[in-house]
Protein backbone atom coordinates (compact mmCIF):
# COMPACT_ATOMS: atom_id res chain seq x y z
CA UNK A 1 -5.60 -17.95 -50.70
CA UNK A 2 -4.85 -14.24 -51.93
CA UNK A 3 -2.15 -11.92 -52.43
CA UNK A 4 -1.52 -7.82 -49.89
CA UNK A 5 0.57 -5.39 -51.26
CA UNK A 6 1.02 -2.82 -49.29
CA UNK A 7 1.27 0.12 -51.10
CA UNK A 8 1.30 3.44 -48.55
CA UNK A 9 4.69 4.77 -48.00
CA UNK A 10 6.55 2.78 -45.16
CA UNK A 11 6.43 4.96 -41.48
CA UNK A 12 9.83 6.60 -39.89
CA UNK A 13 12.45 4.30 -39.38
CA UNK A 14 12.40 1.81 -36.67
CA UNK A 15 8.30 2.32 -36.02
CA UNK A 16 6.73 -0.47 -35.38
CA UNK A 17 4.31 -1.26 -38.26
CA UNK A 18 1.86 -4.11 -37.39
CA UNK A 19 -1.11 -5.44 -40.61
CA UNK A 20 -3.99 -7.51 -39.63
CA UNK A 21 -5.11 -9.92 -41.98
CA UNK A 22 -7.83 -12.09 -41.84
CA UNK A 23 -8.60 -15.50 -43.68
CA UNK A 24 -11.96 -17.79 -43.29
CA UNK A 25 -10.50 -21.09 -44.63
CA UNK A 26 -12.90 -23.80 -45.33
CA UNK A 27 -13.53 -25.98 -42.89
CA UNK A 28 -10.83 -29.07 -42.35
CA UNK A 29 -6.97 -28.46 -41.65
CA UNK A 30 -4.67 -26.51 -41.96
CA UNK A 31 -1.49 -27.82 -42.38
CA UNK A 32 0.64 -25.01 -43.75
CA UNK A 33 0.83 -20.90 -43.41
CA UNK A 34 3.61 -19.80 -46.32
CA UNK A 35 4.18 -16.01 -46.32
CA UNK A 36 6.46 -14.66 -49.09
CA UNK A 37 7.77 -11.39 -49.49
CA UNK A 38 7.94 -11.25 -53.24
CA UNK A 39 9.51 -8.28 -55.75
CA UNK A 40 6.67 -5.36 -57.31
CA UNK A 41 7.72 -2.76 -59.69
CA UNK A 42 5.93 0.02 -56.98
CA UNK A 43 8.59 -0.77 -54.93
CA UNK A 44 11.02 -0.29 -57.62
CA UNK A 45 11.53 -4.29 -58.02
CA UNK A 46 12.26 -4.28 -54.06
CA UNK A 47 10.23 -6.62 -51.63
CA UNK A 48 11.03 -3.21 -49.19
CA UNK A 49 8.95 -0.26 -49.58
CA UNK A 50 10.50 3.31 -49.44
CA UNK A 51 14.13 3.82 -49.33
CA UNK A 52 14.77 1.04 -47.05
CA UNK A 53 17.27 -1.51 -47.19
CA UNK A 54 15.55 -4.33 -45.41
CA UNK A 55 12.61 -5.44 -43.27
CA UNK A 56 11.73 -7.65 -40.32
CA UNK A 57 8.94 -9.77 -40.36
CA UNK A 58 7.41 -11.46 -37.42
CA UNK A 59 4.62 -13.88 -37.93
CA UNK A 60 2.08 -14.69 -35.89
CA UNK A 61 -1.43 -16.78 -36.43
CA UNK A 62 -4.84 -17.63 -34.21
CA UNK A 63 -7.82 -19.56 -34.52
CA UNK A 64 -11.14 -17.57 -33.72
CA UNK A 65 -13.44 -19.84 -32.94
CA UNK A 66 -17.71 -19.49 -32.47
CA UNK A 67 -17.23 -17.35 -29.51
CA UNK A 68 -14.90 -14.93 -30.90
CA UNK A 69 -12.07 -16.13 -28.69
CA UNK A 70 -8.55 -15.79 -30.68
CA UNK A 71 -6.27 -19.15 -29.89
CA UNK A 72 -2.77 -18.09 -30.46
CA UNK A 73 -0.97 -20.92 -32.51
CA UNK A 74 2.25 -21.93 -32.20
CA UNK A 75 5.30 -21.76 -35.29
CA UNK A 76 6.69 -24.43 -35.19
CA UNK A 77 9.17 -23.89 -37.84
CA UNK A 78 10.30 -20.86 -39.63
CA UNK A 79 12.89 -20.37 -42.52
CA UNK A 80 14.62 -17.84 -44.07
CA UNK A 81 15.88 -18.89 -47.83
CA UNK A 82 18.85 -16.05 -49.19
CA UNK A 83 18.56 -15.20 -52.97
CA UNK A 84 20.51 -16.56 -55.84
């Protein structure tokens, strides 16, 4: 669907930094989410911006449907793969 990368400098350490993003798929199913953190040379070949050492993620996903309700959908599975 599209690439973010999210290039302003990260906020102090441990503040809670939430992004928004917003997708209208074509209509039919969905049957996957993938998010990947992936290496950019403005982060100095890092997936983490700043000086940091690591990140948490926490993914979450909704439907909005005609009446502008969000549905909250459920993960059902979520994986971490280590490099190398």
């Amino acid at each position: 669907m599209g690439s973010f990368l999210l290039i302003s400098p990260p906020k102090a350490a441990k503040v809670r930094e939430d992004f928004k993003f917003e997708v209208r798929p074509e209509a039919g199913w969905i049957s996957s989410i993938r998010l990947e953190a992936l290496p950019h040379a403005k982060h100095g070949g890092s997936i983490v911006r700043g000086n940091g050492q690591s990140a948490m993620v926490q993914l979450s996903a909704a439907l909005r449907g005609d009446k502008k309700k969000e549905t909250p959908l459920a993960i059902a599975e979520g994986r971490s793969r280590p490099e190398g």
